[in-house]
N, C-alpha and C. Protein backbone atom coordinates (compact mmCIF):
# COMPACT_ATOMS: atom_id res chain seq x y z
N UNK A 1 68.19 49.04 86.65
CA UNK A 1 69.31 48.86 87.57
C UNK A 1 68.88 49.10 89.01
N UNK A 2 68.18 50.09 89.03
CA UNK A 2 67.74 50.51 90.32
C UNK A 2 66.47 49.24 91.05
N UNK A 3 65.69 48.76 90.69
CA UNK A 3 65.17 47.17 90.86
C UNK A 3 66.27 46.12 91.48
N UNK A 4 67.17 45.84 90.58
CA UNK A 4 68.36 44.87 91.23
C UNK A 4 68.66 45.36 92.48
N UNK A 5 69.09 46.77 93.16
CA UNK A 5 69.70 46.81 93.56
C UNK A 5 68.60 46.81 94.59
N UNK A 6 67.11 47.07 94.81
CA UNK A 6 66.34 46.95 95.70
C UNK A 6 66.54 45.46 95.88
N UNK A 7 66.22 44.73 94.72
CA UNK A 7 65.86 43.55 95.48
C UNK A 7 66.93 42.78 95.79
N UNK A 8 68.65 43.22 96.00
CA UNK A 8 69.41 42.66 96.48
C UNK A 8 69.42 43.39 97.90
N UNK A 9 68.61 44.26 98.04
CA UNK A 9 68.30 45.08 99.84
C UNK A 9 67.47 43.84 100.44
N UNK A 10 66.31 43.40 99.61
CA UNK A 10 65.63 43.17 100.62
C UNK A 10 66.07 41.60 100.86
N UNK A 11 66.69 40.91 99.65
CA UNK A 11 67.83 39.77 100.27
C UNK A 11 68.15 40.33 100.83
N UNK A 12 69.31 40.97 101.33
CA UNK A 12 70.21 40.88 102.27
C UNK A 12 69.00 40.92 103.68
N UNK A 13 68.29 41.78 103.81
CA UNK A 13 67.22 42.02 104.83
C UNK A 13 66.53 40.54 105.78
N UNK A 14 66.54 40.08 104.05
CA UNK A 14 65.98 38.61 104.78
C UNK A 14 66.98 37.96 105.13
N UNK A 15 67.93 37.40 104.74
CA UNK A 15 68.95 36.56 105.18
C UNK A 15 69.06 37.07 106.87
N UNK A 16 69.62 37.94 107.10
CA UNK A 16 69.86 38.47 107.96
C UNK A 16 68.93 38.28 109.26
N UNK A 17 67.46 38.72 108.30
CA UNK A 17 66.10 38.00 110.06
C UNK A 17 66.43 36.72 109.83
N UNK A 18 66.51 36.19 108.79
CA UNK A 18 66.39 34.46 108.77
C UNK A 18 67.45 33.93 109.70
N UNK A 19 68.41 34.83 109.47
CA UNK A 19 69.55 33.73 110.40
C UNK A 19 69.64 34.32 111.72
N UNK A 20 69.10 35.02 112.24
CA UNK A 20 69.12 35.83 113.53
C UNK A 20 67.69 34.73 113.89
N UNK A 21 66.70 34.55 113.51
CA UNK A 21 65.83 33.36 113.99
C UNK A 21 66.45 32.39 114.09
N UNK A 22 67.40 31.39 113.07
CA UNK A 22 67.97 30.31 113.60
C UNK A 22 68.78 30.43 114.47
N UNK A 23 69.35 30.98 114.66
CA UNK A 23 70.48 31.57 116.19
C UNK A 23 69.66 31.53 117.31
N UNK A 24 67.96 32.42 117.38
CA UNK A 24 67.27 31.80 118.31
C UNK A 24 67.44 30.73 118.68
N UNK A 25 66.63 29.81 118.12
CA UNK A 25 66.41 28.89 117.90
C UNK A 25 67.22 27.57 117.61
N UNK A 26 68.60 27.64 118.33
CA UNK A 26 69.70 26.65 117.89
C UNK A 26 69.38 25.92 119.67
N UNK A 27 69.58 26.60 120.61
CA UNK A 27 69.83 25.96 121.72
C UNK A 27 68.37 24.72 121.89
N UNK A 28 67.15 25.28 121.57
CA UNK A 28 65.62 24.28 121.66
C UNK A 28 66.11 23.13 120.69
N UNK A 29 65.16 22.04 121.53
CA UNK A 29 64.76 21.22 120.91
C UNK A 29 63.40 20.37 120.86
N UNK A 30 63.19 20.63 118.87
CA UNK A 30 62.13 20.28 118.99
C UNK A 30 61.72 19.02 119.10
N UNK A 31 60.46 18.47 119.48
CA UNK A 31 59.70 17.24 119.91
C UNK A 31 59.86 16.50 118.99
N UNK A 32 60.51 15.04 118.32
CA UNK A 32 60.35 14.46 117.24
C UNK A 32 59.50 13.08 117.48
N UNK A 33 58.51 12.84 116.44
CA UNK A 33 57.70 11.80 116.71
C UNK A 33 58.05 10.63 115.87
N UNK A 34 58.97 9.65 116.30
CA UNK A 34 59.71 8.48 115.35
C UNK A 34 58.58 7.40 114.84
N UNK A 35 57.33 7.32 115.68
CA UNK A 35 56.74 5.97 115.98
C UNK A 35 56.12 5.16 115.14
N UNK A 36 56.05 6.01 113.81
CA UNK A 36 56.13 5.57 112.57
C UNK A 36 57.28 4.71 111.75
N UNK A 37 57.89 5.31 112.09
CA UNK A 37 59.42 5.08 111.38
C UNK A 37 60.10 4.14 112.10
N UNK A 38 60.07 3.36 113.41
CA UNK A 38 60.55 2.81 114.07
C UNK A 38 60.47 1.13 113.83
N UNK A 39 60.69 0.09 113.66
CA UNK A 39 60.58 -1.10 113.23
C UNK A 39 59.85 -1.62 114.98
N UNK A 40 59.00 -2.30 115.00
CA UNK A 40 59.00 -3.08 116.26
C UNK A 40 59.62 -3.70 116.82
N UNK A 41 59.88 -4.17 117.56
CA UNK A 41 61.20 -5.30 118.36
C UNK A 41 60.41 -6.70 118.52
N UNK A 42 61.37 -7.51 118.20
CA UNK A 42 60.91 -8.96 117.88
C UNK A 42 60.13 -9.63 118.40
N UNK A 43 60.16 -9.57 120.28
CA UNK A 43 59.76 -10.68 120.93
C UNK A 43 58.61 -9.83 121.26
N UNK A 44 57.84 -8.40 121.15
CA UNK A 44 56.69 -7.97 121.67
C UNK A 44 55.77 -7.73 120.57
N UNK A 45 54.45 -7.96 121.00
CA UNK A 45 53.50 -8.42 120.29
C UNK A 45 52.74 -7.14 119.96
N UNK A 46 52.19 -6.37 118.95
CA UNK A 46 51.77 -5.51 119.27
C UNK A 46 50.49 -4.47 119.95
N UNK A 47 50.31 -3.94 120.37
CA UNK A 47 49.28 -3.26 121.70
C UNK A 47 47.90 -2.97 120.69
N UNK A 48 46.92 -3.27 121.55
CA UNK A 48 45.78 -2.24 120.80
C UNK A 48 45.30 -1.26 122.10
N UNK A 49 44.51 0.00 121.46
CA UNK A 49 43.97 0.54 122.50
C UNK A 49 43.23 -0.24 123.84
N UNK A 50 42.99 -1.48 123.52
CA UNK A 50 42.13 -2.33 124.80
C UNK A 50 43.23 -2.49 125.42
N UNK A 51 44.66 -2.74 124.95
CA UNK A 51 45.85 -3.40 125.96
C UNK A 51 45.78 -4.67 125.48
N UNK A 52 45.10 -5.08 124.69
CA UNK A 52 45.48 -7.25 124.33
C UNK A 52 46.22 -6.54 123.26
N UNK A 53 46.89 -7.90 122.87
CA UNK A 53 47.35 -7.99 121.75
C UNK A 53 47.07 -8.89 120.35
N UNK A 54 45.78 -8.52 120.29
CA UNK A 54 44.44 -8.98 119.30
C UNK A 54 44.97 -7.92 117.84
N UNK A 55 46.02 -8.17 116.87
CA UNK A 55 46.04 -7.03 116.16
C UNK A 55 44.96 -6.31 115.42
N UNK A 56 44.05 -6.82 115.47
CA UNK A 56 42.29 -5.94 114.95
C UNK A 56 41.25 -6.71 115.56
N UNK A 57 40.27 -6.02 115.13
CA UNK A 57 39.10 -6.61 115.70
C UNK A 57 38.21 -6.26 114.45
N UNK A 58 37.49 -7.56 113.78
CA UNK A 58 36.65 -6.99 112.89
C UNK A 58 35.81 -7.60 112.62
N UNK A 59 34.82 -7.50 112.48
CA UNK A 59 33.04 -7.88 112.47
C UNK A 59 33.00 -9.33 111.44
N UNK A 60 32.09 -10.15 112.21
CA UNK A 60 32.23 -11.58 111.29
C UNK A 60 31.22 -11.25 109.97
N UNK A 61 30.27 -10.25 109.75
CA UNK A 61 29.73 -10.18 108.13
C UNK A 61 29.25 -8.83 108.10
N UNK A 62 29.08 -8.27 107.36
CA UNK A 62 28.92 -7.05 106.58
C UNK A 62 27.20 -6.90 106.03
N UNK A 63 26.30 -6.29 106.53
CA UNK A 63 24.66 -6.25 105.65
C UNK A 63 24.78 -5.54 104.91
N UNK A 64 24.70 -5.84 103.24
CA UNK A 64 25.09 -5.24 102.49
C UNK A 64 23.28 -4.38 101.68
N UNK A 65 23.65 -2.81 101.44
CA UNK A 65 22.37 -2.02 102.03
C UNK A 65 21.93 -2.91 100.31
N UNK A 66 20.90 -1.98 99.88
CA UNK A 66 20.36 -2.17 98.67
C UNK A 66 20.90 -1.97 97.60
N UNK A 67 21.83 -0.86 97.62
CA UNK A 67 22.52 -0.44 96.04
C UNK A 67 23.77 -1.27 96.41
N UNK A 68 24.08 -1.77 97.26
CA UNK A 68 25.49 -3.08 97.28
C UNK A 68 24.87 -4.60 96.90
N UNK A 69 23.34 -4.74 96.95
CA UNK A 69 23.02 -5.71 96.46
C UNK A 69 22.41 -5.15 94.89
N UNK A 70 22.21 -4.11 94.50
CA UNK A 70 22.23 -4.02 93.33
C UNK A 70 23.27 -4.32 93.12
N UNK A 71 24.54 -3.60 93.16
CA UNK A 71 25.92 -4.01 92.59
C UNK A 71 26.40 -5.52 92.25
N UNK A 72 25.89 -5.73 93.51
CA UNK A 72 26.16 -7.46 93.38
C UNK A 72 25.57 -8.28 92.26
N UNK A 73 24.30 -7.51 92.07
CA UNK A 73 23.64 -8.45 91.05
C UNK A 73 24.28 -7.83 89.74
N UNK A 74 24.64 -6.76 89.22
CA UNK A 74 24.83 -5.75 88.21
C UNK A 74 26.38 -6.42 87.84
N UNK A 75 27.34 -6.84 88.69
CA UNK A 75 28.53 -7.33 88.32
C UNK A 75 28.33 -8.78 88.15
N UNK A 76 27.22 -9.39 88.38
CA UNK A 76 27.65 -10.86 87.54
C UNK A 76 27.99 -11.72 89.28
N UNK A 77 28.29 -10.74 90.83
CA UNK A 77 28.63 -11.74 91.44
C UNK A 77 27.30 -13.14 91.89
N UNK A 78 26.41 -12.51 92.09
CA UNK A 78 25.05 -12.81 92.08
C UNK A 78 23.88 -13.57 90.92
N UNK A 79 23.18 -14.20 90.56
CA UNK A 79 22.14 -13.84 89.71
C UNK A 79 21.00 -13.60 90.06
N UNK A 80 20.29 -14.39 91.00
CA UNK A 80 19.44 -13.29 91.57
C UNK A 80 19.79 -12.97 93.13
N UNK A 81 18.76 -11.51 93.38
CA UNK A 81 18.14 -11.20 94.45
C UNK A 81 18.17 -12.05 95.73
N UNK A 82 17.59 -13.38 95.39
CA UNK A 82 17.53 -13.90 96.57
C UNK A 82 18.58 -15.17 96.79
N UNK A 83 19.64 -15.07 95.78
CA UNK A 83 21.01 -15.97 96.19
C UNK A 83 21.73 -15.05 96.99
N UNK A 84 21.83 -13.33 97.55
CA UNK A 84 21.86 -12.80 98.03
C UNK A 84 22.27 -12.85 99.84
N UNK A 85 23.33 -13.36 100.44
CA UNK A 85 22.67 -13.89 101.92
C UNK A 85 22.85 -12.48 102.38
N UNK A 86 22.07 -12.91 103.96
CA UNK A 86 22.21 -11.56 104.80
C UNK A 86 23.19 -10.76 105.20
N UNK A 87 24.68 -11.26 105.58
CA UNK A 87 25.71 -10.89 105.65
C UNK A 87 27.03 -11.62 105.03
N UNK A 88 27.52 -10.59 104.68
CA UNK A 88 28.75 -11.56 104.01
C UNK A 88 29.97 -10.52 103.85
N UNK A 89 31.19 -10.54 103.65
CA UNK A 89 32.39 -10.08 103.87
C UNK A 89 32.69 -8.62 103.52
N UNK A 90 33.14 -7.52 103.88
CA UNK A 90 32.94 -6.28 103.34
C UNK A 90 33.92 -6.01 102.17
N UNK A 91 34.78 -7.75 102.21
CA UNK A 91 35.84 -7.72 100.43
C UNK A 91 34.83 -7.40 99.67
N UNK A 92 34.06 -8.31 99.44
CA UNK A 92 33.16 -8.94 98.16
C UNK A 92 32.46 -7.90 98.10
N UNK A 93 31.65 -6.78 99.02
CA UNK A 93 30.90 -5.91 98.83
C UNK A 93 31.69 -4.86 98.39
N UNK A 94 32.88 -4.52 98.75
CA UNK A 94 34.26 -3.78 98.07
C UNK A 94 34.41 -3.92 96.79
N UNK A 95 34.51 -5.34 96.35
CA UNK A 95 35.18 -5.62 94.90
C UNK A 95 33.79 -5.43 94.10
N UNK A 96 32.87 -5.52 94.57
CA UNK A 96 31.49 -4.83 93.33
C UNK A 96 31.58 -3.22 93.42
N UNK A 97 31.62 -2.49 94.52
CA UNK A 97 31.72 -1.53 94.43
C UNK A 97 32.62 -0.61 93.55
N UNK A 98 33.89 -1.91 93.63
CA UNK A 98 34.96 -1.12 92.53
C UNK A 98 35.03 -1.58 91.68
N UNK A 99 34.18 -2.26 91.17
CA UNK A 99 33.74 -2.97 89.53
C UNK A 99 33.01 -1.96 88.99
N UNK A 100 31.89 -1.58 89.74
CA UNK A 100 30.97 -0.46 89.23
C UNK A 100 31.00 0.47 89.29
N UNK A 101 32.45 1.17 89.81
CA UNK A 101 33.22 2.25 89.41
C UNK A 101 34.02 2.69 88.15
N UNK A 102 34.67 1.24 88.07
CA UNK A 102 35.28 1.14 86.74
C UNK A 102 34.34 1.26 85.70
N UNK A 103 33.27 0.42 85.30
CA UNK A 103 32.08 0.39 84.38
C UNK A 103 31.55 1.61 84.32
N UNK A 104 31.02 2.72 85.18
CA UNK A 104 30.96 3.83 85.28
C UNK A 104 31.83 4.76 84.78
N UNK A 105 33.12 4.58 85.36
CA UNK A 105 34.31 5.32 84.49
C UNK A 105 34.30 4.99 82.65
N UNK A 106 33.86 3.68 82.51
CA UNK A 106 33.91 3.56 81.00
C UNK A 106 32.86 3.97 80.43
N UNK A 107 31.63 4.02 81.25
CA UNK A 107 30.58 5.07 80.60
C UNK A 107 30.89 6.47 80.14
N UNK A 108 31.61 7.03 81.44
CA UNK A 108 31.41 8.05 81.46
C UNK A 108 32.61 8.75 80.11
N UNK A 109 33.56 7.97 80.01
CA UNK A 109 34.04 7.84 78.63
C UNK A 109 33.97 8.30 77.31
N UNK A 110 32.43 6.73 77.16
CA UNK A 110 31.86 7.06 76.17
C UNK A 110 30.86 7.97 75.77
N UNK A 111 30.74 8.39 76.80
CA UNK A 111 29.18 9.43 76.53
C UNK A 111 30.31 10.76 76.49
N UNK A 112 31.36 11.09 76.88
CA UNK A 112 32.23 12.03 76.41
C UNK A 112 32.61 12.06 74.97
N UNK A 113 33.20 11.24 74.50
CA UNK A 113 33.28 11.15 73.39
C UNK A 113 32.42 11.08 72.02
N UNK A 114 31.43 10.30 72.95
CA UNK A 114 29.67 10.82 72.06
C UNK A 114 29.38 12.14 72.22
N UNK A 115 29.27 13.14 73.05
CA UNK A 115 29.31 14.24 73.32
C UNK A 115 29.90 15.14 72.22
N UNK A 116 31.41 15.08 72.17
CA UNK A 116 32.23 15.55 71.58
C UNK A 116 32.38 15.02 69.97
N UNK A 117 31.89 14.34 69.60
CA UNK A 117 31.18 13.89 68.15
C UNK A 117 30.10 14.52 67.81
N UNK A 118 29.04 14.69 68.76
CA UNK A 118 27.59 15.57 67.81
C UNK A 118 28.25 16.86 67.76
N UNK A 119 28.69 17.28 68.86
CA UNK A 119 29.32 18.92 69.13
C UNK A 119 29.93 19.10 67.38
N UNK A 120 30.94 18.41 67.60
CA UNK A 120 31.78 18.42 65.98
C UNK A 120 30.61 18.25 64.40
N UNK A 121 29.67 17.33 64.88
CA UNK A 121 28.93 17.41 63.27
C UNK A 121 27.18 18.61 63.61
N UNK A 122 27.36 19.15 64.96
CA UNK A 122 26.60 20.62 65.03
C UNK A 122 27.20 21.25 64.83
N UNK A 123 28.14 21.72 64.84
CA UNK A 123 28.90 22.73 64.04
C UNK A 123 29.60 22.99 62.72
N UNK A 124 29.70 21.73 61.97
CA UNK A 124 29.66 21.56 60.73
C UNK A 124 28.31 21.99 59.75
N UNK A 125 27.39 21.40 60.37
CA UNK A 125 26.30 21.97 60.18
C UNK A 125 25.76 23.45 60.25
N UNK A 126 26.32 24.22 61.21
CA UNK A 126 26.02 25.71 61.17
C UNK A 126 27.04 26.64 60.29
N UNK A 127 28.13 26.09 60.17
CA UNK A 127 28.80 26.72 59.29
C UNK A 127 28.01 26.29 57.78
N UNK A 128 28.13 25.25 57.69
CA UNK A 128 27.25 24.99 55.89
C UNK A 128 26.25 26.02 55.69
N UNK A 129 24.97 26.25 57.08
CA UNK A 129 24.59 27.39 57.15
C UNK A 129 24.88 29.09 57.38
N UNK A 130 26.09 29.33 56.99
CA UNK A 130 26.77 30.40 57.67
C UNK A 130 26.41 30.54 58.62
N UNK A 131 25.75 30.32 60.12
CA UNK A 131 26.09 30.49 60.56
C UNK A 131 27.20 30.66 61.91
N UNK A 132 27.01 31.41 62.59
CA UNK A 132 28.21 31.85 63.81
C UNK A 132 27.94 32.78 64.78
N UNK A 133 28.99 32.26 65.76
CA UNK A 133 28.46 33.59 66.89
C UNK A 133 29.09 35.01 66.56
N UNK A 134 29.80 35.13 65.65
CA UNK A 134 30.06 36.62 65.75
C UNK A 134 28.84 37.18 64.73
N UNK A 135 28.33 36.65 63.90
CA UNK A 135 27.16 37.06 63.25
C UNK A 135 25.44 37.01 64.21
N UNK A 136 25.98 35.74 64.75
CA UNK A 136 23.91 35.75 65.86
C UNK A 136 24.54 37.32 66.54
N UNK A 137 25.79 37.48 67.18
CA UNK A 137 26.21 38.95 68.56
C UNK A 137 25.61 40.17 67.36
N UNK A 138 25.84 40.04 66.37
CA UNK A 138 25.74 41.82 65.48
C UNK A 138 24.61 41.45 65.11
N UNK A 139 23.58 40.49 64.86
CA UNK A 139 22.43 40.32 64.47
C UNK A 139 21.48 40.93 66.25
N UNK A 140 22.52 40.62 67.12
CA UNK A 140 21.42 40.68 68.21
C UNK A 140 21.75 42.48 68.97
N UNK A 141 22.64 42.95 68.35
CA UNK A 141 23.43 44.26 68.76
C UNK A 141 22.64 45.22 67.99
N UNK A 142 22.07 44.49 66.40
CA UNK A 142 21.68 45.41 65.54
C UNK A 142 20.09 45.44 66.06
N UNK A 143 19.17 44.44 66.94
CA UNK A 143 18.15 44.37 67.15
C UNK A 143 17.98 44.89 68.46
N UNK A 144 19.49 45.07 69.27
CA UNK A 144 18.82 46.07 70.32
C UNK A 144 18.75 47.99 69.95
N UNK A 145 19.80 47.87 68.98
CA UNK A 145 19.76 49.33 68.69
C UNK A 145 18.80 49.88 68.15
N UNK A 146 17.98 49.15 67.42
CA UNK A 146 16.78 49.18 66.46
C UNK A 146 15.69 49.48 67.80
N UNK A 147 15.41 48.73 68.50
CA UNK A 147 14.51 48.81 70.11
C UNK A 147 15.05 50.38 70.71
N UNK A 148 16.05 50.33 70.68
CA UNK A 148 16.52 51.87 71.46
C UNK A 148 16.00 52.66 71.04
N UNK A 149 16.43 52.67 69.62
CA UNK A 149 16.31 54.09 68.57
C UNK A 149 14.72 54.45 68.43
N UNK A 150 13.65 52.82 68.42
CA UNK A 150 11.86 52.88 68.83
C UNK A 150 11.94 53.48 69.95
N UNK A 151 12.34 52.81 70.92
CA UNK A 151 12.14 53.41 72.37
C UNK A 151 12.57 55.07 72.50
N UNK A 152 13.18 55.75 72.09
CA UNK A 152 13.48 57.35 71.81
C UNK A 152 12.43 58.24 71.14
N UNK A 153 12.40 57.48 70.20
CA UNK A 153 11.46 57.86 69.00
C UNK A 153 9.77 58.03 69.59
N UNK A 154 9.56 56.89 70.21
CA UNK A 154 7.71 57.59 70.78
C UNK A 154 7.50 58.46 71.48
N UNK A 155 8.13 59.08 72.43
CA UNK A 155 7.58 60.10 73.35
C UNK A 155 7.29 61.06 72.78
């Protein structure tokens, strides 16, 4: 009983700073930033940092390094190496990249699940053998006490 009645103290405690801060704080106002949220207006075009109204600016081809031309060849967009050109769009070097993410993700899958299959028939296996870890811990508890009880014993 005595709990409740603390922690209806230290409510009341808080309410009390809490609303004595918003009472501060009623006459300010804070800064709101709409410029997100705002729709553009029809007839103006929109600004870039230069001042034109160019809505991007973006590079006519992409050199795609070595492991993006591996990719390329590894997804089938390519067959060889040297159908390869020097620059070309940073989509196409995108859409291998996220091909061979996915393929990766399905590796990584299966080698989980291969994983988790030997795990299951190694341990089938150690039980057929009795054994276990609570037997290797007292097998290895009984071989340090055995060392102690030598180690006492020579001096």
């Amino acid at each position: 009983m005595a709990g409740r009645a603390a922690a209806g103290k230290v409510v009341r405690l808080l309410d009390k700073h809490a609303f004595s801060l918003l009472r501060m704080t009623k006459g300010t106002r804070w800064p709101i930033n709409r410029r997100l949220c705002s729709k553009p207006q029809e007839g103006a075009a929109p600004k870039t940092s230069s001042g034109t109204s160019n809505p991007s600016f973006r590079l006519p081809g992409h050199k795609p390094s070595e492991w993006d031309k591996r990719f390329l060849l590894w997804t089938g967009r390519y067959k060889k190496a040297e159908d390869i050109p020097e620059t070309m769009s940073f989509e196409i070097i995108d859409a291998a990249r996220n091909k061979m993410r996915v393929r990766m993700g399905y590796v990584m899958i299966v080698l989980t699940i291969v994983g988790c299959i030997v795990m299951v028939i190694s341990g089938k296996q150690a039980v057929a053998r009795h054994e276990s870890l609570t037997s290797q811990n007292l097998e290895k508890k009984a071989r340090w006490r055995q060392e102690a009880e030598s180690a006492a014993a020579k001096p």
